[in-house]
Protein backbone atom coordinates (compact mmCIF):
# COMPACT_ATOMS: atom_id res chain seq x y z
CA UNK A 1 135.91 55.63 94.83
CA UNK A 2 132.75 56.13 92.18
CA UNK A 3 133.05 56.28 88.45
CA UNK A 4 129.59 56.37 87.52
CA UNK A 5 129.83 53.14 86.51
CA UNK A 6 126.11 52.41 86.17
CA UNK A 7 125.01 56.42 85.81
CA UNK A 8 121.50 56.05 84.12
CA UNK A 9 121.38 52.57 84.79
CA UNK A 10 117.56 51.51 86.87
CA UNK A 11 117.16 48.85 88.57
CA UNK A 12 115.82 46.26 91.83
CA UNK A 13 117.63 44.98 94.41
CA UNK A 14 116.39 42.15 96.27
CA UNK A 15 117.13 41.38 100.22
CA UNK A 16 118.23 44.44 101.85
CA UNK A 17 117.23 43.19 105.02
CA UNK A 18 120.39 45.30 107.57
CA UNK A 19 123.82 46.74 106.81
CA UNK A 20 125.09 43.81 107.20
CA UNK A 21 123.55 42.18 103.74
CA UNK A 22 125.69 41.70 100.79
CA UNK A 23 122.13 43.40 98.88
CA UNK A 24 122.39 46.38 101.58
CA UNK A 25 126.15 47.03 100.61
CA UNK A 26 125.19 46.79 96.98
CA UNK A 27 122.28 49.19 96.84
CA UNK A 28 125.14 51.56 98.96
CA UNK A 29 127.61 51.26 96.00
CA UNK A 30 125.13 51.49 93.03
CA UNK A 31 124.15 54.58 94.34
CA UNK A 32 127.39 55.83 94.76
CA UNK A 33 128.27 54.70 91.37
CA UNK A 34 125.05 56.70 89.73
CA UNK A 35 122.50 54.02 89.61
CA UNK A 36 118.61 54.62 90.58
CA UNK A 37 116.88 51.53 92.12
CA UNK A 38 113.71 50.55 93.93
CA UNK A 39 113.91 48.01 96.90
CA UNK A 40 112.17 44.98 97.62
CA UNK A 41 112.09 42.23 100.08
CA UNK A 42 108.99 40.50 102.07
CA UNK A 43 106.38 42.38 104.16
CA UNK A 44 107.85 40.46 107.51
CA UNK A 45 111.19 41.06 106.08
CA UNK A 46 110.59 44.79 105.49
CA UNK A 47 109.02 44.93 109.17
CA UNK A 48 111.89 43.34 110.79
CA UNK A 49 115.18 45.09 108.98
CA UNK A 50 116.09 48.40 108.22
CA UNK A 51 115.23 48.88 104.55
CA UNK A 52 113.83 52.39 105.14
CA UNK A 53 116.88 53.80 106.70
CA UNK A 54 118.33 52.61 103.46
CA UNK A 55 115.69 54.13 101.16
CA UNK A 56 116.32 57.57 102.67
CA UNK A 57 120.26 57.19 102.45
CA UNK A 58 120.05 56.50 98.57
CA UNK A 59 117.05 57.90 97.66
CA UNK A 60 114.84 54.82 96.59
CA UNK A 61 111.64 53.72 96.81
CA UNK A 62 110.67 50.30 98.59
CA UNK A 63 107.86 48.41 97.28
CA UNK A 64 107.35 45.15 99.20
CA UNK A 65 107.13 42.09 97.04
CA UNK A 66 106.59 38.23 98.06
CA UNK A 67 109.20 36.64 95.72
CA UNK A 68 107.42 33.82 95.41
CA UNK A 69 104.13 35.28 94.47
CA UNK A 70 103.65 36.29 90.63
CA UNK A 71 101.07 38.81 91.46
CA UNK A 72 103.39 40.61 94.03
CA UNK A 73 106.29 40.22 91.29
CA UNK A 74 103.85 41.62 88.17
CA UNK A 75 103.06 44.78 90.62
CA UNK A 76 106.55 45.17 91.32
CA UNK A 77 107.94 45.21 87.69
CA UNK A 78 105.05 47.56 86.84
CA UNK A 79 105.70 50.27 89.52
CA UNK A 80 109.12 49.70 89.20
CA UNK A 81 109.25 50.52 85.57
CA UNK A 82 106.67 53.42 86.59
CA UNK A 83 108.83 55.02 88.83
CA UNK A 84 112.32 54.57 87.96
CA UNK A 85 110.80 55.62 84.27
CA UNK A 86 111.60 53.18 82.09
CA UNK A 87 112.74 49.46 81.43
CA UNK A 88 115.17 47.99 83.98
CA UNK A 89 118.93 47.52 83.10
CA UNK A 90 120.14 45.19 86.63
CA UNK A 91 118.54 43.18 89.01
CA UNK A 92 119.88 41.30 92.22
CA UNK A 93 118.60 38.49 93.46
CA UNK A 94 119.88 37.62 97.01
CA UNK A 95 116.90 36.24 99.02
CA UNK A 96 117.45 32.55 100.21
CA UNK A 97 115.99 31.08 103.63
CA UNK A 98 115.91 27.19 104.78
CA UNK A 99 113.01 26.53 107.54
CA UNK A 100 114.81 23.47 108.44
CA UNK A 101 118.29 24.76 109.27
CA UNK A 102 116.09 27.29 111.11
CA UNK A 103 114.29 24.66 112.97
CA UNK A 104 117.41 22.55 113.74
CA UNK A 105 116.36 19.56 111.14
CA UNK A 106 119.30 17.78 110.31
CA UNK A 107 119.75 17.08 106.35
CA UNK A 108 119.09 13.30 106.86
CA UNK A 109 115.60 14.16 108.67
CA UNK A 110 114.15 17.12 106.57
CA UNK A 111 110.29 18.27 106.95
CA UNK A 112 109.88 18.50 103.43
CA UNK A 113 106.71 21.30 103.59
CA UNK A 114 109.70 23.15 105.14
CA UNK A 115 111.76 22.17 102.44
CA UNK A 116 109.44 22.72 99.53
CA UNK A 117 109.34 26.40 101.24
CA UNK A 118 113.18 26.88 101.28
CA UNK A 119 113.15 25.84 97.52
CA UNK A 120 110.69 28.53 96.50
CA UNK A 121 112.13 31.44 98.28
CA UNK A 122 115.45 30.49 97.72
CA UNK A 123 115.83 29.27 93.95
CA UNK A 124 112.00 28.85 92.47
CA UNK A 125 111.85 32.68 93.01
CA UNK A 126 114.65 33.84 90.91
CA UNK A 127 112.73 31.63 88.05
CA UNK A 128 109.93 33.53 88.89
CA UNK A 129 111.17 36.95 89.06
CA UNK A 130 112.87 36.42 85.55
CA UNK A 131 109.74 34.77 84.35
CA UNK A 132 108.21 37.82 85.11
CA UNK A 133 110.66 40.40 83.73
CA UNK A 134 110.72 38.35 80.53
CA UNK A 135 107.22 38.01 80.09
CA UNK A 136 106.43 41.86 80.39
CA UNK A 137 109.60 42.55 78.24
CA UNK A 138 111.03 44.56 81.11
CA UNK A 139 114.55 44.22 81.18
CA UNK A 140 116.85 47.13 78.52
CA UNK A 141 118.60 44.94 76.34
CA UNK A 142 122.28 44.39 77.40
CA UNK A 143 120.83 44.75 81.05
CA UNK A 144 122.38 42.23 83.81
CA UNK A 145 120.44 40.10 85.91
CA UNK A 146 123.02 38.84 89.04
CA UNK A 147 121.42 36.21 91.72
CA UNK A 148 123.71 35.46 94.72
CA UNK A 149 125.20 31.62 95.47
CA UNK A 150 127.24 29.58 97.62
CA UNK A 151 130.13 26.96 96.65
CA UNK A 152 128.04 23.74 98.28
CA UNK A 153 126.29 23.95 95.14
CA UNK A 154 129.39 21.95 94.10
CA UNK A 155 130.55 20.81 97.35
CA UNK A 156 129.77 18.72 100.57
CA UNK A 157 129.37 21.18 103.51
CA UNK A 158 126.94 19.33 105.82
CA UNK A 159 125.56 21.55 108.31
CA UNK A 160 124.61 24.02 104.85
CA UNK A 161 121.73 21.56 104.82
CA UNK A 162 118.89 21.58 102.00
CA UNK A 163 120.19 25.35 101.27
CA UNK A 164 122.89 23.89 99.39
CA UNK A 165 120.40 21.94 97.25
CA UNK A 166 118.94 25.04 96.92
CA UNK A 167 121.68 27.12 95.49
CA UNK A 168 122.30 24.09 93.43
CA UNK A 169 119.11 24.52 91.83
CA UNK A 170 119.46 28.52 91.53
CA UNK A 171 122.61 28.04 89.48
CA UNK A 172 120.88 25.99 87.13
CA UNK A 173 118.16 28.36 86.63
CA UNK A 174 120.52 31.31 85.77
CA UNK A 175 121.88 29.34 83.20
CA UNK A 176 119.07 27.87 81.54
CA UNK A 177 116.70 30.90 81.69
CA UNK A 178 120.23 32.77 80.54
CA UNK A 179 120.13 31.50 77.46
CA UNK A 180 116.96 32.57 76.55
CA UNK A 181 117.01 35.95 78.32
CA UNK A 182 120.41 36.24 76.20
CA UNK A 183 119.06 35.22 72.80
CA UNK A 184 115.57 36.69 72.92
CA UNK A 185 116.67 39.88 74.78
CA UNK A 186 120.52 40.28 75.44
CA UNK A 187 120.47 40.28 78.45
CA UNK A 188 122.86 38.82 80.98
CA UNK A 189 122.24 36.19 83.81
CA UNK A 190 124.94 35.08 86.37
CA UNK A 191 125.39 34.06 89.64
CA UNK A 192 128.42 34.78 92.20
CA UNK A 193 129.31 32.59 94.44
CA UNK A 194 130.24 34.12 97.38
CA UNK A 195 133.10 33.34 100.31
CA UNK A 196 130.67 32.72 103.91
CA UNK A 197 129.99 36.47 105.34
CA UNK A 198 128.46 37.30 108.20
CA UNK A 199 125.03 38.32 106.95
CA UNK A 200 122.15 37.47 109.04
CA UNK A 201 120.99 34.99 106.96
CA UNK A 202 124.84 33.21 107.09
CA UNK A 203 125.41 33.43 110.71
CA UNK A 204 121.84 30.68 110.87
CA UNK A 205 124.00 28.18 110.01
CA UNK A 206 125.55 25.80 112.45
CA UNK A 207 129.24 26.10 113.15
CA UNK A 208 129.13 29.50 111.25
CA UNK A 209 132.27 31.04 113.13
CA UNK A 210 134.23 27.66 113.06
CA UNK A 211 133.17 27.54 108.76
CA UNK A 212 134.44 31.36 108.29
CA UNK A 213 138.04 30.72 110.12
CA UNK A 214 138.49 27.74 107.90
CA UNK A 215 137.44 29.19 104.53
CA UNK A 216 139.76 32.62 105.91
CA UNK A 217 142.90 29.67 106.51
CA UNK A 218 142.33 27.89 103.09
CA UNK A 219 142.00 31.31 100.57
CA UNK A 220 145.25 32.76 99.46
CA UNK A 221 143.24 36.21 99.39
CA UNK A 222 141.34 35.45 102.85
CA UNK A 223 137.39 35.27 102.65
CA UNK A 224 135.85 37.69 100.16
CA UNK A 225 133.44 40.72 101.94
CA UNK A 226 130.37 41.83 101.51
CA UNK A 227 132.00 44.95 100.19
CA UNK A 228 134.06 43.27 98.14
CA UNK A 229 130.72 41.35 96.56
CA UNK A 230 129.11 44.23 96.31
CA UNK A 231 131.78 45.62 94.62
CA UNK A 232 131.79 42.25 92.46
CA UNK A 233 128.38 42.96 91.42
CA UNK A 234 128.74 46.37 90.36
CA UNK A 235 131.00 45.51 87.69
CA UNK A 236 128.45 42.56 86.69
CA UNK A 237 126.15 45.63 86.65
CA UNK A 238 128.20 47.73 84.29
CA UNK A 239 128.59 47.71 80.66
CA UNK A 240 132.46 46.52 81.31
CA UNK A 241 130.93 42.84 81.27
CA UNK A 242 128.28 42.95 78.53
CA UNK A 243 129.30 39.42 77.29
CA UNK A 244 129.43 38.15 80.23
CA UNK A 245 126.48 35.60 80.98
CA UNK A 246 125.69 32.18 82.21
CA UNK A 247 128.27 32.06 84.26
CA UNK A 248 129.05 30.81 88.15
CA UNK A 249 131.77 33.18 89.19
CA UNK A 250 133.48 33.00 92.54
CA UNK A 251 134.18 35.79 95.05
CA UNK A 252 136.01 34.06 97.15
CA UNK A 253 139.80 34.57 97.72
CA UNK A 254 140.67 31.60 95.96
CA UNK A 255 139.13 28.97 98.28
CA UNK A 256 136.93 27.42 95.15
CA UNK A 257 140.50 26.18 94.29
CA UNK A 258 142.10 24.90 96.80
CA UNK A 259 142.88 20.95 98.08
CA UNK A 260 144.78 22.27 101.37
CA UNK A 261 146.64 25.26 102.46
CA UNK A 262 149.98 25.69 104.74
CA UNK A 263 147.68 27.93 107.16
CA UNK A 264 145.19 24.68 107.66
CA UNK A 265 147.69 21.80 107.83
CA UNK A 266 150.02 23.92 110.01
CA UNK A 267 146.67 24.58 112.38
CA UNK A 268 146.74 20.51 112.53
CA UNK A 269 150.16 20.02 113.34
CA UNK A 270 149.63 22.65 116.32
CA UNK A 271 146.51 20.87 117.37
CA UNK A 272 144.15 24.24 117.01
């Protein structure tokens, strides 16, 4: 159901690569909710998804944009600005890629040009893109910049590999560029830390299915969707959460709290 939550509201949404992204689903729901946005992703990305089947369905332009590259991220504030017609009021960040969980390096033996590549797309990007938005004053004050995490940030999950370094580092980043996005522009920086979905991008991981039934048996609420995220980040969109900033803040039916459940130790006891 729609309440023109963000009617007015412009913005750029990072990462719809299929429908099965948690930034697909979101670009769905902020136009449903009266938003206007331009998309963005890589040129390989945009040749191998489905981002202009999206474009037509909401009505947005896609400019292609190397996250990592300040040029491509100065030409895509600028025409972004241009097009949607003024400053931008929300921005999600979910872009994140390891080269050695692609390649099948364990975390113990990491190529660390592969590594150093991980970092930049995953977390030295979302510096980069809020260096960027900052520095060319681009963001509406009491706008809402939202990037897109994963608990082993916090936690030991060992086939997550250097990603979870990664997210560690993104977290950090929304909090310390927070601050000064919040006292030099109010405006709001987060991050939500999603339950596993099965994205593209998540199913890479090793052990993927085995993860998701374990984080579904440990969460009161079962695993959070990408529906349910996107849903998530709508509200982080809207002016109900104007205050809200520098903050982790888990999607994840509960699991970010949990020692054991009676679902897991009862799957023990019956040997599954």
């Amino acid at each position: 159901m729609a309440y023109n939550l963000l009617k007015g509201k412009r913005g750029i949404i990072f990462g719809a690569l299929d429908e099965n992204s948690i930034a697909w689903k979101t670009a769905e729901r902020v136009h449903e909710e009266g938003g206007t946005f331009v998309l963005t992703n890589a040129p390989i990305a945009l040749r191998m998804g489905q981002i202009k089947t999206l474009a037509e369905k909401t009505g947005a332009e896609v400019i292609p944009a190397d996250a990592t590259n300040i040029e491509d991220l100065e030409n895509l504030v600028e025409k972004s600005m241009e097009l949607l017609g003024g400053k931008i009021d929300f921005v999600l960040h979910s872009i994140g890629m390891s080269v050695n969980v692609r390649k099948g390096n364990h975390y113990t033996d990491q190529n660390y040009d592969w590594t150093h590549k991980g970092w930049d797309v995953s977390a030295g990007s979302f510096h980069k893109t809020m260096q960027t938005l900052y520095k060319k004053d681009a963001m509406n004050e009491w706008g809402s910049i939202v990037a897109l995490t994963y608990m082993a940030a916090q936690r030991v999950f060992p086939d997550y590999n250097d990603m979870a370094d990664n997210k560690a580092y993104l977290e950090s980043i929304a909090r310390s560029f927070g601050y000064f996005f919040g006292k030099d522009k109010k405006v709001r920086v987060n991050t939500i830390s999603q339950s596993p979905t099965p994205t593209t991008a998540g199913q890479g991981v090793k052990g993927f299915d085995g993860f998701i039934a374990y984080a579904e048996k440990m969460s009161p609420l079962g695993n959070a969707t990408a529906e349910d995220c996107a849903n998530y980040t709508i509200a982080m969109f809207s002016d109900l959460t104007k205050r809200v900033t520098l903050q982790n803040l888990f999607n994840d039916g509960g699991f970010s709290n949990m020692g054991v459940s009676d679902a897991v130790m009862n799957a023990f006891v019956d040997g599954q």
